[in-house]
PDB file of N, CA and C in Angstrom:
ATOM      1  N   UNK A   1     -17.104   9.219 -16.710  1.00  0.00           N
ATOM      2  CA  UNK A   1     -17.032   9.394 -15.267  1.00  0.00           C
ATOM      3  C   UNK A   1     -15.697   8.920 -14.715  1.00  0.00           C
ATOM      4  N   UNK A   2     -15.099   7.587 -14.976  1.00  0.00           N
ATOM      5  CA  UNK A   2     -14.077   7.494 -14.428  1.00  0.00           C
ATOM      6  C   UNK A   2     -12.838   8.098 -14.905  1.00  0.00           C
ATOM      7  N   UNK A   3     -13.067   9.372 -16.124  1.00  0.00           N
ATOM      8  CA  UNK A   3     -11.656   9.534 -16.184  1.00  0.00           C
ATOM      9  C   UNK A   3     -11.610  11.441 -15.312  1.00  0.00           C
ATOM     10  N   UNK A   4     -12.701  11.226 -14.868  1.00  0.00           N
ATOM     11  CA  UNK A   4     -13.042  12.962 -14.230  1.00  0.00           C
ATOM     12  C   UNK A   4     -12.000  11.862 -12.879  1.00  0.00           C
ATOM     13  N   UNK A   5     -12.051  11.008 -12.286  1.00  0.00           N
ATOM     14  CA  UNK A   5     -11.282  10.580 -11.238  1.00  0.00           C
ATOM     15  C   UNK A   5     -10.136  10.098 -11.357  1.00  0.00           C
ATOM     16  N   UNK A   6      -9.675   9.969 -12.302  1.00  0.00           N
ATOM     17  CA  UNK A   6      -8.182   9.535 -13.146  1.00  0.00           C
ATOM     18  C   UNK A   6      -7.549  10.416 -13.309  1.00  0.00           C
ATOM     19  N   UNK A   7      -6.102  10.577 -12.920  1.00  0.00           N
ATOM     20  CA  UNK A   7      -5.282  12.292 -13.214  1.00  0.00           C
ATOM     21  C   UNK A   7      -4.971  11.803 -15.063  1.00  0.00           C
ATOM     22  N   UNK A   8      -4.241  12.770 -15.447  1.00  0.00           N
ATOM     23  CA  UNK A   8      -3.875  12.467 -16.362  1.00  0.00           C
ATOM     24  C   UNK A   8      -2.639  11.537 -16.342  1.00  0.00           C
ATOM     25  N   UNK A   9      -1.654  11.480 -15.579  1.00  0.00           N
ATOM     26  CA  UNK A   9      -0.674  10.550 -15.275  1.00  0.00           C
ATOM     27  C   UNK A   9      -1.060   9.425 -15.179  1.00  0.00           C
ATOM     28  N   UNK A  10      -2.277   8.832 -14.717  1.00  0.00           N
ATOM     29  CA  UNK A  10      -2.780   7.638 -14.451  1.00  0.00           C
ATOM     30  C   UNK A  10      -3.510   7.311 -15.637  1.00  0.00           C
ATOM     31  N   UNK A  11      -4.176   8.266 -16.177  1.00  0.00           N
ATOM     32  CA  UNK A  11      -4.621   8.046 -17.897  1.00  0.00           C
ATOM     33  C   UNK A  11      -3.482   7.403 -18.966  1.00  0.00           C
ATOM     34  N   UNK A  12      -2.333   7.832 -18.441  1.00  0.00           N
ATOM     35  CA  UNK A  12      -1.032   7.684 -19.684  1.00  0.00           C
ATOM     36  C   UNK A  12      -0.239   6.588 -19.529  1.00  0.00           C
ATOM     37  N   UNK A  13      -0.547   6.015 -18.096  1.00  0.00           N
ATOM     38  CA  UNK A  13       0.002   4.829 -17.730  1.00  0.00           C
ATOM     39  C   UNK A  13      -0.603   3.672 -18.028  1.00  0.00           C
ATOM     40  N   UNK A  14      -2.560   3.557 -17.506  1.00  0.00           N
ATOM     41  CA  UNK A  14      -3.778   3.019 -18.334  1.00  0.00           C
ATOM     42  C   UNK A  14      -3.227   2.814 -19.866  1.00  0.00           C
ATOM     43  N   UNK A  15      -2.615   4.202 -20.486  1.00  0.00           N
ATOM     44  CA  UNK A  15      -2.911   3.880 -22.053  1.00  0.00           C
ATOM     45  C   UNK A  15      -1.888   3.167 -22.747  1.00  0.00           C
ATOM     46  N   UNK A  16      -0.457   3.306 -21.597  1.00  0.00           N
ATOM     47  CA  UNK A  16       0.962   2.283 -22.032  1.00  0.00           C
ATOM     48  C   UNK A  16       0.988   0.566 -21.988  1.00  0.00           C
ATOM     49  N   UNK A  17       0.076   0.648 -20.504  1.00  0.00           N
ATOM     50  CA  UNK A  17       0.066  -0.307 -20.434  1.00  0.00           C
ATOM     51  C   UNK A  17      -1.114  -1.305 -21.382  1.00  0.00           C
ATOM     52  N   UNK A  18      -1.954  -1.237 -21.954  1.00  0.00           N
ATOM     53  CA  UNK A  18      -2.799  -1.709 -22.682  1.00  0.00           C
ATOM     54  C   UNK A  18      -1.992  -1.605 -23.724  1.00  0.00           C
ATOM     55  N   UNK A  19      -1.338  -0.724 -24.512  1.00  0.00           N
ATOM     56  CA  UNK A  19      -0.580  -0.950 -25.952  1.00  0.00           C
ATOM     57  C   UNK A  19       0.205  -1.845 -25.531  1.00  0.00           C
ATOM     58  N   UNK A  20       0.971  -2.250 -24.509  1.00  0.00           N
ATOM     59  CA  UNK A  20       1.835  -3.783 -24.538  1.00  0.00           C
ATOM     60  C   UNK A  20       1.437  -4.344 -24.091  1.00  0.00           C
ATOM     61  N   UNK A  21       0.246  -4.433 -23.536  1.00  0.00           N
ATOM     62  CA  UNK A  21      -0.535  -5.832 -23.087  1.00  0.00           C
ATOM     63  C   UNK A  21      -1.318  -6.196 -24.677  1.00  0.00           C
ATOM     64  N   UNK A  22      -1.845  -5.643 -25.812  1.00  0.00           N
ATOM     65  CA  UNK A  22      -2.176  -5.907 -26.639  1.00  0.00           C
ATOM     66  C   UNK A  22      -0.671  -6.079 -27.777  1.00  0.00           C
ATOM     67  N   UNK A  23       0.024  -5.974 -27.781  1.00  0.00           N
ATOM     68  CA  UNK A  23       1.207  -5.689 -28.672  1.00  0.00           C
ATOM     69  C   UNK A  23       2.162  -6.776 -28.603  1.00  0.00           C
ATOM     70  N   UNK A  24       2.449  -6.304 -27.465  1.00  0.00           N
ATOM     71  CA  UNK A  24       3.995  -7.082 -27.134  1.00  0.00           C
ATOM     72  C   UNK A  24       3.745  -8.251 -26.111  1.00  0.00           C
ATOM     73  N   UNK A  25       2.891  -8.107 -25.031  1.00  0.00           N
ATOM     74  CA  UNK A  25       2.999  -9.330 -24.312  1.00  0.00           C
ATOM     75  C   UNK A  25       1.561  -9.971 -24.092  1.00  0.00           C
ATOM     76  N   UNK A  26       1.260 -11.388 -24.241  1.00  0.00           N
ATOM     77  CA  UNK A  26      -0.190 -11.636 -24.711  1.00  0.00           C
ATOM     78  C   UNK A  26       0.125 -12.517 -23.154  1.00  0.00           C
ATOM     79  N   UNK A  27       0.794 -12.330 -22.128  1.00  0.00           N
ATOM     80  CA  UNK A  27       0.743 -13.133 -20.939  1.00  0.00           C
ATOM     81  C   UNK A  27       0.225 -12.007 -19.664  1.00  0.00           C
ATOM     82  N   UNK A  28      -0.827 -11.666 -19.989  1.00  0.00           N
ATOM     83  CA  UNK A  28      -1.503 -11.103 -18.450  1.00  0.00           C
ATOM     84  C   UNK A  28      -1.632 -11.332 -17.491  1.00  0.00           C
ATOM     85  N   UNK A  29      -1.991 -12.873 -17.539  1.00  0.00           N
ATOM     86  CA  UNK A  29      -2.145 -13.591 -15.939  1.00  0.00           C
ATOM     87  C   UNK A  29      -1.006 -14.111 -15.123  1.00  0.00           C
ATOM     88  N   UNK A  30       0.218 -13.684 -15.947  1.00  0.00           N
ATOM     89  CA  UNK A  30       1.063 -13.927 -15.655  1.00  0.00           C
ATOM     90  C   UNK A  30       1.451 -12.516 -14.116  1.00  0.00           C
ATOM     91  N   UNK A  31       1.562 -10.909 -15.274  1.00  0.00           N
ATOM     92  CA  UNK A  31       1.713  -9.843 -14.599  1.00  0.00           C
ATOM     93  C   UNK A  31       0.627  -9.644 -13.348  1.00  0.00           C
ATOM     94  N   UNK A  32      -0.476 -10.016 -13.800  1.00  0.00           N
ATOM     95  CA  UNK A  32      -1.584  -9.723 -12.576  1.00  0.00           C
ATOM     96  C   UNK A  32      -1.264 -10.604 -11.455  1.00  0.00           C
ATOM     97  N   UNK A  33      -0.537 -11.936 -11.733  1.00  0.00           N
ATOM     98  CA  UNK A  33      -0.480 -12.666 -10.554  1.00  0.00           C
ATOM     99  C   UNK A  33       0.516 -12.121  -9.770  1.00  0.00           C
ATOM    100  N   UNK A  34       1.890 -11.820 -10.406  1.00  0.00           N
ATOM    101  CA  UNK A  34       3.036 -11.375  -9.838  1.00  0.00           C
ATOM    102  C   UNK A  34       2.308 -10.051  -9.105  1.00  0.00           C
ATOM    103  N   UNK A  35       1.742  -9.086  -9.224  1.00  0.00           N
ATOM    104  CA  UNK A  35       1.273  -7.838  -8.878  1.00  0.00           C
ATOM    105  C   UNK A  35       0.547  -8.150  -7.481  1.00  0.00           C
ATOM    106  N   UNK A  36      -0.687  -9.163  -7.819  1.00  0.00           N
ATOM    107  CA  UNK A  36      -1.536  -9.745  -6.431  1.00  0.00           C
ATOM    108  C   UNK A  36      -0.609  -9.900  -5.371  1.00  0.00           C
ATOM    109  N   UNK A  37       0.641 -11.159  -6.021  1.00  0.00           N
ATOM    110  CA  UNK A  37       1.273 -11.296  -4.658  1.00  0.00           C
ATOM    111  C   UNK A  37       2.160 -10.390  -3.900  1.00  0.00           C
ATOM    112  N   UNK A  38       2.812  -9.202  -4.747  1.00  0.00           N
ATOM    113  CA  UNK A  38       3.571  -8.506  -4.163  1.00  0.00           C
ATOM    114  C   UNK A  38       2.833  -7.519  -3.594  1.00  0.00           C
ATOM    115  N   UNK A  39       1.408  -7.392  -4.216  1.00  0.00           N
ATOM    116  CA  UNK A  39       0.583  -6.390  -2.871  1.00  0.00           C
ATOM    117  C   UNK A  39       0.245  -7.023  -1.700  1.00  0.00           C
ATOM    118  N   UNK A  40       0.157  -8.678  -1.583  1.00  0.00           N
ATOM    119  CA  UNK A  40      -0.241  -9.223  -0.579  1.00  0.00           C
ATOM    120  C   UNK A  40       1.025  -9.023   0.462  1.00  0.00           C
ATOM    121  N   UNK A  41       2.044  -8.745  -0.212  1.00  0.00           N
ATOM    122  CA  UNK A  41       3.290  -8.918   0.491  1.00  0.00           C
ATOM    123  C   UNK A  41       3.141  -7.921   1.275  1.00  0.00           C
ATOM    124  N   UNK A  42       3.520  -6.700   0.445  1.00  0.00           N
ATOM    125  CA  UNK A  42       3.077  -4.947   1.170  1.00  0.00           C
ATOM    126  C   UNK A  42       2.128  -5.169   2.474  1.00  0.00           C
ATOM    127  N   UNK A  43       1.043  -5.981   1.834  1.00  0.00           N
ATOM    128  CA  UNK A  43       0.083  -5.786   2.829  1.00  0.00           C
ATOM    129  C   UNK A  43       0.225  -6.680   4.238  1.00  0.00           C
ATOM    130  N   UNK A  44       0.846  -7.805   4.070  1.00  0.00           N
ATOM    131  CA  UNK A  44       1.440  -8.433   5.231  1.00  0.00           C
ATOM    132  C   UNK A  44       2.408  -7.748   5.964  1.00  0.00           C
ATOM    133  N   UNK A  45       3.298  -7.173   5.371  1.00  0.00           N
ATOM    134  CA  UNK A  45       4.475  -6.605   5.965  1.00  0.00           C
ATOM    135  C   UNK A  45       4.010  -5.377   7.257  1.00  0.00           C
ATOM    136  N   UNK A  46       3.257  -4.208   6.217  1.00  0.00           N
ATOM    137  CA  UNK A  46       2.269  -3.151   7.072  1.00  0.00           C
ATOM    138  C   UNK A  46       1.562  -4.089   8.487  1.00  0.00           C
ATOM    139  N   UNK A  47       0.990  -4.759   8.093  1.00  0.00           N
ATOM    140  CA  UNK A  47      -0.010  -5.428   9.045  1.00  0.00           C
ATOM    141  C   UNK A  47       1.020  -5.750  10.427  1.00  0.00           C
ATOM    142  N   UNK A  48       2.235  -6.690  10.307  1.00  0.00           N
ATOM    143  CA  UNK A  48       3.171  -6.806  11.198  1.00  0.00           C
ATOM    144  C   UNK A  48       3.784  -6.231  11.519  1.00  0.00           C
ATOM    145  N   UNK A  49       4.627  -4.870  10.751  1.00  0.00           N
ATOM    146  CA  UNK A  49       6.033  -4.225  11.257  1.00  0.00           C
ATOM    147  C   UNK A  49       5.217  -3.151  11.772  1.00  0.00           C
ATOM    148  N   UNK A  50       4.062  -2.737  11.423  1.00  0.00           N
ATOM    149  CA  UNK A  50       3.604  -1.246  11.959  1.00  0.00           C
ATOM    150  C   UNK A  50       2.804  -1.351  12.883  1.00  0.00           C
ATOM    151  N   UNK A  51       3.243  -0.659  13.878  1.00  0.00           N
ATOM    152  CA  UNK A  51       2.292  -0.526  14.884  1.00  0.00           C
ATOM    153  C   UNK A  51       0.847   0.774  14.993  1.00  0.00           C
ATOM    154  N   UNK A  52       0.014   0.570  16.032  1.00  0.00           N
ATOM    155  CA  UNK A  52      -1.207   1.094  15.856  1.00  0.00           C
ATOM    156  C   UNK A  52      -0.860   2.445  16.261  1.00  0.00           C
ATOM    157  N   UNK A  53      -1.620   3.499  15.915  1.00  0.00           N
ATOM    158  CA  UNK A  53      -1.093   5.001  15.988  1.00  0.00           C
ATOM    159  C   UNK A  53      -1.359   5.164  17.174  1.00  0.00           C
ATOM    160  N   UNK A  54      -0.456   5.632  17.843  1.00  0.00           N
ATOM    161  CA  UNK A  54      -1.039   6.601  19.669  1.00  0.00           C
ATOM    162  C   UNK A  54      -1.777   7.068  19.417  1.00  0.00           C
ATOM    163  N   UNK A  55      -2.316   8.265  18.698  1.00  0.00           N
ATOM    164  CA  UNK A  55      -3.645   8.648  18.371  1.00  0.00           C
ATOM    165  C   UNK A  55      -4.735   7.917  18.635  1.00  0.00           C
ATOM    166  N   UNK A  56      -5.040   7.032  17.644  1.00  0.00           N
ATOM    167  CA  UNK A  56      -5.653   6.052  17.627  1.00  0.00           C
ATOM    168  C   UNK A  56      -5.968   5.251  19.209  1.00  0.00           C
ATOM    169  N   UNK A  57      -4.695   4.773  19.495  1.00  0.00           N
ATOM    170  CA  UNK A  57      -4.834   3.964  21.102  1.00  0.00           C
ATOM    171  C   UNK A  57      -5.239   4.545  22.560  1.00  0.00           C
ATOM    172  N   UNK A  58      -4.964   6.267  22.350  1.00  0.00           N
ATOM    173  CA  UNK A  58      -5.219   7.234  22.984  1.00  0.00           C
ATOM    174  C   UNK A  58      -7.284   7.225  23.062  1.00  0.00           C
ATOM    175  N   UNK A  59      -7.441   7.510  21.829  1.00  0.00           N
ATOM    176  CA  UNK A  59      -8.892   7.395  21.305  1.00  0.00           C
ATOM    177  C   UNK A  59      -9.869   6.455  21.850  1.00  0.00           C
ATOM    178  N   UNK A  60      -8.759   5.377  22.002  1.00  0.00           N
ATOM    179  CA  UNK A  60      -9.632   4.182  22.878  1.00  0.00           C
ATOM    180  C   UNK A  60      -9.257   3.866  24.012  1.00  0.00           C
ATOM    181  N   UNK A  61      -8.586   4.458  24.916  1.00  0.00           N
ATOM    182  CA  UNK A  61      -8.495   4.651  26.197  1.00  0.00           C
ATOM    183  C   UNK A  61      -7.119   3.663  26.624  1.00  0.00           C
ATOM    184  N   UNK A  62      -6.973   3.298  25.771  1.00  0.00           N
ATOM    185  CA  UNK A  62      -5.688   2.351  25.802  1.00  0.00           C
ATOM    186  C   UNK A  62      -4.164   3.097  25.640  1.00  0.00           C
ATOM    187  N   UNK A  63      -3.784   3.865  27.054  1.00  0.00           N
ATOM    188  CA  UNK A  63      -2.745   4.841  27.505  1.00  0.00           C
ATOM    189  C   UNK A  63      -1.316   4.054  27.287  1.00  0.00           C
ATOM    190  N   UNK A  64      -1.168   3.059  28.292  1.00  0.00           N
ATOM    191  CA  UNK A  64       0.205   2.395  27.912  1.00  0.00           C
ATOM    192  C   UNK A  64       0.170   1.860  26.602  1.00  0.00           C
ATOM    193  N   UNK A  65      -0.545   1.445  26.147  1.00  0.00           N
ATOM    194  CA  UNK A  65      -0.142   0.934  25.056  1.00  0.00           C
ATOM    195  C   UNK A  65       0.466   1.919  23.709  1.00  0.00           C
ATOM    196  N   UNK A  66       0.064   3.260  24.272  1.00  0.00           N
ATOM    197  CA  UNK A  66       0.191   4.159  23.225  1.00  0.00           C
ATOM    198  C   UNK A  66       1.588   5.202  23.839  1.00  0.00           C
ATOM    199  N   UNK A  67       1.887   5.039  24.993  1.00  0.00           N
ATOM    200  CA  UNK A  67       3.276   4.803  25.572  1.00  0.00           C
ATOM    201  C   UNK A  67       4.125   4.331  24.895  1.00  0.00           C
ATOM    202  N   UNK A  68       4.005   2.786  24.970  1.00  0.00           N
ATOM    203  CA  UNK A  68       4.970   1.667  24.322  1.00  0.00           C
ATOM    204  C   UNK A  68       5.306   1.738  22.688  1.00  0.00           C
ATOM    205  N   UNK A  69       4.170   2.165  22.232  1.00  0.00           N
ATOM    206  CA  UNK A  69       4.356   2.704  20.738  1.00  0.00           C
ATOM    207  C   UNK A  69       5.287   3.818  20.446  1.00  0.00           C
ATOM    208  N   UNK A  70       5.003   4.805  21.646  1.00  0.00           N
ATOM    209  CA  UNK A  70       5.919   5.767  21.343  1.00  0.00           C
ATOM    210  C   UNK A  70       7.215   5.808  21.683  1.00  0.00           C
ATOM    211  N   UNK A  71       7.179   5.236  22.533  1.00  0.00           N
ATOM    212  CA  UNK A  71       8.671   4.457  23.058  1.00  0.00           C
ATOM    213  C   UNK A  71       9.750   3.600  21.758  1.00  0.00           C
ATOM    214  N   UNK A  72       8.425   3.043  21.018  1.00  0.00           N
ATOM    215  CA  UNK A  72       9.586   2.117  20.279  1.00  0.00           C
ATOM    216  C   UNK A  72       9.963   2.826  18.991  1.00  0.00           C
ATOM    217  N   UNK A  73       8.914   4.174  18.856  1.00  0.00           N
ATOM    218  CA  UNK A  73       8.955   5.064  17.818  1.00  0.00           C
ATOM    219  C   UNK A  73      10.361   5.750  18.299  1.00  0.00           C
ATOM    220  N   UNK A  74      10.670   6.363  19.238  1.00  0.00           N
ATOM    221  CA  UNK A  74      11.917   6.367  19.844  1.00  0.00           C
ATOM    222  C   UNK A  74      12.949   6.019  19.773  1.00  0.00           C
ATOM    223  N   UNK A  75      12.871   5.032  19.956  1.00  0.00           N
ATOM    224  CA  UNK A  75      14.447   3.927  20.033  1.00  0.00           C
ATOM    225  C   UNK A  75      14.366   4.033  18.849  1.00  0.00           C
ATOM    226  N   UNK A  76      13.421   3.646  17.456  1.00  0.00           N
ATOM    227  CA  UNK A  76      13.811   3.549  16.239  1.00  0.00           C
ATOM    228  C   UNK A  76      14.518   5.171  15.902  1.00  0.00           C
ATOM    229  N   UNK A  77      13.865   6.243  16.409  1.00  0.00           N
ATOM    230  CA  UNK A  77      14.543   7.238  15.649  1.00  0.00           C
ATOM    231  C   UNK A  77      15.900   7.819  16.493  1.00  0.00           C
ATOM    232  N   UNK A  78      16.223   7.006  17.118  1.00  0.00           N
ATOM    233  CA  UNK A  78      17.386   7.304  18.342  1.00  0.00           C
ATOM    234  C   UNK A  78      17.541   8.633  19.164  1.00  0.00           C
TER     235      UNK A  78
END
């Protein structure tokens, strides 16, 4: 079942990475930790630099605010 949801690219990467996690490097908790934190990072960063979609703020009746979004979407793209 899970490989009907796995492309094959993601199968071949699954299968690289297990031959050097069994082979060549016997420190996993090492890579998984480094990985956790740099998704926590991603995920902090998104959370602060991006703002909520006008769509979205539109949806909930919240007009200026979805103004101001687009406004700063603006200035960023000059």
């Amino acid at each position: 079942m899970v490989s009907a949801i796995m492309t094959s690219y993601d199968q071949l990467v699954v299968a690289f990475m297990v031959i050097y996690f069994l082979t060549v490097s016997k420190n996993v908790v090492g890579i998984l930790a480094i990985q956790t934190g740099l998704s926590a990072l991603a995920l902090l960063y998104t959370l602060l630099a991006c703002p909520e979609s006008p769509k979205w703020l539109l949806s909930k009746g919240r007009k200026q605010e979805a103004i101001e979004v687009l406004n700063q979407i603006a200035v960023r793209n000059r």
